[in-house]
N, C-alpha and C. Protein backbone atom coordinates (compact mmCIF):
# COMPACT_ATOMS: atom_id res chain seq x y z
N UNK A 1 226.55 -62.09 43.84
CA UNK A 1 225.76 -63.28 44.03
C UNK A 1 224.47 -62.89 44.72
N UNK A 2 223.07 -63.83 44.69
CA UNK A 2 222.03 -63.66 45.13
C UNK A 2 222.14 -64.48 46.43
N UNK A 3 221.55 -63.86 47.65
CA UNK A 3 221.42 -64.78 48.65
C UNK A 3 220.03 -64.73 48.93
N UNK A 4 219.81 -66.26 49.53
CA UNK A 4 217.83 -65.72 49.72
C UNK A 4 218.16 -66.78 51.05
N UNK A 5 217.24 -66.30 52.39
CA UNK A 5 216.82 -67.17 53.24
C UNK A 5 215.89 -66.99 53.33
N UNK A 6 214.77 -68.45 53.49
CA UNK A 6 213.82 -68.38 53.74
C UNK A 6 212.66 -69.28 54.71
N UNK A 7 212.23 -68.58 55.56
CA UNK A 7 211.51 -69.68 56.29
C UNK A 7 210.22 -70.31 56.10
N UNK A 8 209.73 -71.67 56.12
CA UNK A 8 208.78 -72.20 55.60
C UNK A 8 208.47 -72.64 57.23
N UNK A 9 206.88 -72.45 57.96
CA UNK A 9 205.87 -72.94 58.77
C UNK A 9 205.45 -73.97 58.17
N UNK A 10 205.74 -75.48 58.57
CA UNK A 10 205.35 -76.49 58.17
C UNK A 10 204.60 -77.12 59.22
N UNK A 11 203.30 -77.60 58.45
CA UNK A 11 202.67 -78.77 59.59
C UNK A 11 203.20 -79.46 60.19
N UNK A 12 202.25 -79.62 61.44
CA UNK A 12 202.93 -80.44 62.60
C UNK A 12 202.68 -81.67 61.68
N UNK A 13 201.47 -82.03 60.93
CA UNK A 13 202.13 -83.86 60.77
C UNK A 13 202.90 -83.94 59.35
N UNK A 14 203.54 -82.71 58.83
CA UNK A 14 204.29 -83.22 57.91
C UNK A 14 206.20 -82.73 58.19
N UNK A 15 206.13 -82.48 59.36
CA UNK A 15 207.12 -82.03 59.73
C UNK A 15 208.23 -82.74 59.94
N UNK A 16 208.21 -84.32 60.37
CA UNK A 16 209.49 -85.34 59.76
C UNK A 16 209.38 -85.60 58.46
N UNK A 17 208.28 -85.52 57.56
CA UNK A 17 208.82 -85.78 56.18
C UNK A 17 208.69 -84.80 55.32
N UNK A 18 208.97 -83.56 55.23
CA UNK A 18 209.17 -82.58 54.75
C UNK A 18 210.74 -82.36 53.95
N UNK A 19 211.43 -82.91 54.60
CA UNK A 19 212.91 -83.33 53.80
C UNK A 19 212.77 -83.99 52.48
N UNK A 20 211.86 -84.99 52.99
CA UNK A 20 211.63 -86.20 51.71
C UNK A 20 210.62 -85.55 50.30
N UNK A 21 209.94 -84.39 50.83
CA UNK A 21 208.67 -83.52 50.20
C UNK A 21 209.83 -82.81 49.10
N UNK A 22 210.63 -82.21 49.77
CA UNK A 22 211.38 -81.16 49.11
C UNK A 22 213.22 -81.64 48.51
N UNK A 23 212.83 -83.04 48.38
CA UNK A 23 214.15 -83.95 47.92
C UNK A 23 214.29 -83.44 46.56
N UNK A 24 213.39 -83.83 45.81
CA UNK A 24 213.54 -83.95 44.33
C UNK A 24 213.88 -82.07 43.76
N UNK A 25 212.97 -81.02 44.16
CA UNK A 25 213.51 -79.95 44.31
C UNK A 25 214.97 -79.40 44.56
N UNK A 26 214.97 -79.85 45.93
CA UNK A 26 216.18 -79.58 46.34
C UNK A 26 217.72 -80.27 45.50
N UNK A 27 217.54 -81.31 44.64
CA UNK A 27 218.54 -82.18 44.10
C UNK A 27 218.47 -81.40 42.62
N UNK A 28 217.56 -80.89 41.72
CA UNK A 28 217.02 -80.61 40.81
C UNK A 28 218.30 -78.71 40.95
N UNK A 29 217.65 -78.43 42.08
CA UNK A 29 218.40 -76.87 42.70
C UNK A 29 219.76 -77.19 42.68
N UNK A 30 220.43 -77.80 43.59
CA UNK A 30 221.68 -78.33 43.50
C UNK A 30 222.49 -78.16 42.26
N UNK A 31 222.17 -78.95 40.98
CA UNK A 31 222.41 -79.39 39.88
C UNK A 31 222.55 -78.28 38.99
N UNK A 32 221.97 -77.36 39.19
CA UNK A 32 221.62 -76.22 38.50
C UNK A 32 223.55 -74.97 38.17
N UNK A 33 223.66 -74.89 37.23
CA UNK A 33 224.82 -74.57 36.82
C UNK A 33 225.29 -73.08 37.55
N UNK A 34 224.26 -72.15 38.20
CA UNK A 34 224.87 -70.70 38.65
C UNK A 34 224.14 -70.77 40.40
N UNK A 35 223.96 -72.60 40.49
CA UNK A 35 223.75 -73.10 42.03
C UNK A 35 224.89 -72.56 43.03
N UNK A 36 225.18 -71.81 43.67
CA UNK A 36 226.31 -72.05 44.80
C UNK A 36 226.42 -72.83 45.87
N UNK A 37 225.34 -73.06 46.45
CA UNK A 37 224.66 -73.52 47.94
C UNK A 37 222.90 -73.36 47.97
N UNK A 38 222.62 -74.76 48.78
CA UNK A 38 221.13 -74.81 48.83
C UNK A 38 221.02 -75.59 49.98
N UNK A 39 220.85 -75.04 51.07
CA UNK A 39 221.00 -76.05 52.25
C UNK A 39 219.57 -75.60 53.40
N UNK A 40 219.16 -76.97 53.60
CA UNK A 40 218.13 -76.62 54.37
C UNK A 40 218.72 -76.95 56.17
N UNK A 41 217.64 -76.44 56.60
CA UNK A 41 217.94 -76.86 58.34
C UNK A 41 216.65 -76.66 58.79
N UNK A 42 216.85 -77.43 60.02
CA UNK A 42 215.39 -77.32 60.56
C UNK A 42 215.86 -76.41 62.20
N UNK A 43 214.97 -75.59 62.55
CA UNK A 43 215.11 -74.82 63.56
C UNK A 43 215.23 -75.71 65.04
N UNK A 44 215.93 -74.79 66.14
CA UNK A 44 216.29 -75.84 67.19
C UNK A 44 214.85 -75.06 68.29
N UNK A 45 214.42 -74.20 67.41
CA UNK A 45 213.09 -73.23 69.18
C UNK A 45 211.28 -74.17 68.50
N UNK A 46 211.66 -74.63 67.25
CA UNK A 46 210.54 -75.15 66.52
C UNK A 46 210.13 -75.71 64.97
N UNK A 47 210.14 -76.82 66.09
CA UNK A 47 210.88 -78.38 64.96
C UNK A 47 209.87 -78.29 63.98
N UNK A 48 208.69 -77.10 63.78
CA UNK A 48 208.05 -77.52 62.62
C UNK A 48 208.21 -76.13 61.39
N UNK A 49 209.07 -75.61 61.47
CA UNK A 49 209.90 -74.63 60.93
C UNK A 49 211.44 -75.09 60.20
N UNK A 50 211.50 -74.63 59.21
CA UNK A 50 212.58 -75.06 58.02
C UNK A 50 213.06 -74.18 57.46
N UNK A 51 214.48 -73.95 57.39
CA UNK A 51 215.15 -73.05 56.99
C UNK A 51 216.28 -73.28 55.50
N UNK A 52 215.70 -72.16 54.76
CA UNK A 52 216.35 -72.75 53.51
C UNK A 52 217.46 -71.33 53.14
N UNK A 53 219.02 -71.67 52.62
CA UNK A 53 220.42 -71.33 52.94
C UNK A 53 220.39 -71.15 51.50
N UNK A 54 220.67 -70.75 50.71
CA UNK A 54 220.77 -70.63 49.01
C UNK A 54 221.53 -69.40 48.32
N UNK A 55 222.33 -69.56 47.50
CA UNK A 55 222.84 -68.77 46.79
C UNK A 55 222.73 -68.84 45.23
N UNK A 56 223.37 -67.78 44.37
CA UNK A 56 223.34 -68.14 43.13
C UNK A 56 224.39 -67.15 42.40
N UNK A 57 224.93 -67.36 41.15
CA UNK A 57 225.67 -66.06 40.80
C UNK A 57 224.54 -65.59 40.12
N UNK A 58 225.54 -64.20 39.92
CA UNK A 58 224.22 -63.14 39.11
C UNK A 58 223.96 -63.57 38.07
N UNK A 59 224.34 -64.82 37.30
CA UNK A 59 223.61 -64.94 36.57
C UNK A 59 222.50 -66.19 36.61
N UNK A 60 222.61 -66.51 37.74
CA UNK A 60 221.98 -67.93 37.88
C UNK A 60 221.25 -67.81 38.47
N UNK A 61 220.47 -66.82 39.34
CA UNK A 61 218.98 -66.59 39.84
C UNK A 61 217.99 -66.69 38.87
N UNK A 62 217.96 -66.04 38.10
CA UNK A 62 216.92 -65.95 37.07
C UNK A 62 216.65 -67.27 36.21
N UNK A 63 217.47 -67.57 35.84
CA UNK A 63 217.24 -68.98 35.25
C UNK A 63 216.43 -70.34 36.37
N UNK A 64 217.25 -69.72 37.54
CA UNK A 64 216.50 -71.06 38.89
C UNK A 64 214.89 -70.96 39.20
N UNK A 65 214.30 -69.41 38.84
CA UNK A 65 213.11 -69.19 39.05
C UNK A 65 212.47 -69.85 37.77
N UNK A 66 213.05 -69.56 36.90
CA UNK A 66 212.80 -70.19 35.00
C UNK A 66 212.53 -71.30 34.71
N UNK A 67 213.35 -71.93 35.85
CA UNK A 67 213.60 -73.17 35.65
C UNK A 67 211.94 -74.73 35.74
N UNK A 68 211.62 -75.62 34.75
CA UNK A 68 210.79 -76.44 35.20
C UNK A 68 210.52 -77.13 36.21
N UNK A 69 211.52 -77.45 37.09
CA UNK A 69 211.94 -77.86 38.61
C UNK A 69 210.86 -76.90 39.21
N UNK A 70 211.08 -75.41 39.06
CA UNK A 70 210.94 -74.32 40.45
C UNK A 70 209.49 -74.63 40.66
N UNK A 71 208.17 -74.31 39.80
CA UNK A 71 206.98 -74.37 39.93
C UNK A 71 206.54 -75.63 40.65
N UNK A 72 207.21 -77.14 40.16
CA UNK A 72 206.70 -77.81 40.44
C UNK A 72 207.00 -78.68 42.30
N UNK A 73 208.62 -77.08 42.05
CA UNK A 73 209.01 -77.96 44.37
C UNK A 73 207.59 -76.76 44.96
N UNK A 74 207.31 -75.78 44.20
CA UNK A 74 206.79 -75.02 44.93
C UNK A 74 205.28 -75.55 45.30
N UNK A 75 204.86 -76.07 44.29
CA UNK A 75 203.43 -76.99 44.45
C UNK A 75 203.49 -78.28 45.35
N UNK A 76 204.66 -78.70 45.22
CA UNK A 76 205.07 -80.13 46.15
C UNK A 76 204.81 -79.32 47.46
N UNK A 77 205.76 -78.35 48.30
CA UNK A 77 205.71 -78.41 49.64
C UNK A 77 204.21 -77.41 49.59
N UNK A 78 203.57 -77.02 48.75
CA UNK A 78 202.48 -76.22 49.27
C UNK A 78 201.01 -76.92 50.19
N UNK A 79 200.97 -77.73 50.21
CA UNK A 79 200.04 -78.96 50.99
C UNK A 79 200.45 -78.94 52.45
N UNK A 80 201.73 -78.57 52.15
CA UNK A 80 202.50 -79.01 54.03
C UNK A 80 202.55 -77.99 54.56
N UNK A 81 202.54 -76.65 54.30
CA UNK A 81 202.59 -75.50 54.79
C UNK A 81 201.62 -74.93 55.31
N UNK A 82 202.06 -74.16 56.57
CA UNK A 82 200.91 -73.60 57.71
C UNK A 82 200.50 -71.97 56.61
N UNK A 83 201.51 -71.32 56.21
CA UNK A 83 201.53 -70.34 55.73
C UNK A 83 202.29 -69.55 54.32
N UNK A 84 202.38 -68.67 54.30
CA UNK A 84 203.06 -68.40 53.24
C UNK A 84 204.75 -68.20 53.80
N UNK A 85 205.66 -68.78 52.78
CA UNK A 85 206.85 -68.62 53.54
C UNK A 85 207.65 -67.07 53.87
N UNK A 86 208.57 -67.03 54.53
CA UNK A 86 208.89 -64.99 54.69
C UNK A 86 210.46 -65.77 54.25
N UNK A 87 210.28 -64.36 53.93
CA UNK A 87 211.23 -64.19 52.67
C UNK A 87 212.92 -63.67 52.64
N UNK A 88 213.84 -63.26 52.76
CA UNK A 88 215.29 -62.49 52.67
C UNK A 88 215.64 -62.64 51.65
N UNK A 89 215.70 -61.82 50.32
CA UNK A 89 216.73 -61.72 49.41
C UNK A 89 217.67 -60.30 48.96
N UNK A 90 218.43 -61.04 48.97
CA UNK A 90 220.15 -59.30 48.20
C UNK A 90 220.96 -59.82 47.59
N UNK A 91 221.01 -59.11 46.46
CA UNK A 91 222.18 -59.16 46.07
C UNK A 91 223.29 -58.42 47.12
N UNK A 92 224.78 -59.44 47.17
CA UNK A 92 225.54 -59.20 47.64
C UNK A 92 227.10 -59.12 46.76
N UNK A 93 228.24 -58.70 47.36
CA UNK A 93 229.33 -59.53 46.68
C UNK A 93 230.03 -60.47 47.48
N UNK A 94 230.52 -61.24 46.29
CA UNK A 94 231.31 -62.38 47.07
C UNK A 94 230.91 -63.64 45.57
N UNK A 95 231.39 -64.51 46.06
CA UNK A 95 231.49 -65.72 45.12
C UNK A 95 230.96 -67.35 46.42
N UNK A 96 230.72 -66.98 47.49
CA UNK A 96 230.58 -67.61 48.72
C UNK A 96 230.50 -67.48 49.77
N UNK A 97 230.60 -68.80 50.60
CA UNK A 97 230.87 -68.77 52.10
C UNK A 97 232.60 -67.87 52.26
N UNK A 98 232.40 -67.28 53.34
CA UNK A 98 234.02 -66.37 53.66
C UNK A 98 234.37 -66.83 55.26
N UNK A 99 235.51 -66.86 55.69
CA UNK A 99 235.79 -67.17 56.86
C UNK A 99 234.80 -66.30 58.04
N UNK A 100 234.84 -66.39 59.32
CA UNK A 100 234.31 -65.54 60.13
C UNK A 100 235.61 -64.57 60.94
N UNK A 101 235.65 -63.50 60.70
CA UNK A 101 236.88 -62.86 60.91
C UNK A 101 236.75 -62.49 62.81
N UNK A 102 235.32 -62.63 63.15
CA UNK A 102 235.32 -62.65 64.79
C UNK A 102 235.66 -64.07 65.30
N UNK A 103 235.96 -65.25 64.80
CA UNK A 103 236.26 -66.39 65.24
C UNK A 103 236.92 -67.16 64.65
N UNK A 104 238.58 -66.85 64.58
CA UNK A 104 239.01 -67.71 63.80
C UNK A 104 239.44 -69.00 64.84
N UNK A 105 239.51 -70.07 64.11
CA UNK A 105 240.01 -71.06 64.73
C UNK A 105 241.18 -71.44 63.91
């Protein structure tokens, strides 16, 4: 599977509605058939920072970049952004989330 995290510097005045910016994207991503997970969060050191959680199987990255959705979330949040976003992607194995073997409960 592909994992990507990535952080987006968002303006201070678009920084409560930045969820709502990146809805239709994000629902569009979701939907997507080699989707695993697409989860955003917003940081707790700086509320105008957004963190995006995403996976895909190997065969479903390529198609998500392919996809008519991708160009057009990328033009949506580009107005709101301080900068260019930084980046994490690997291929890994796995099929998902896995327990945490230092903390089980």
């Amino acid at each position: 599977m592909y994992v990507i995290v990535v952080k987006y510097a968002v303006k201070p005045e678009s920084a409560e509605i930045f969820p709502e910016v990146v809805r239709e994207f994000t629902e569009a991503t979701r939907a997507e058939d080699g989707n695993l997970f697409f989860e955003w969060s917003r940081s707790l050191e700086d509320p105008c920072e957004y963190v995006l959680v995403e996976a895909f199987t190997d065969e479903g990255a390529a198609p998500h970049v392919n996809s008519d959705h991708f160009p057009r979330g990328l033009e949506a949040m580009r107005p709101h952004l301080v900068s260019t976003p930084r980046i994490i992607s690997r291929q890994v194995e796995g099929e998902g989330w896995d327990e945490m073997g230092e903390l089980k409960i």
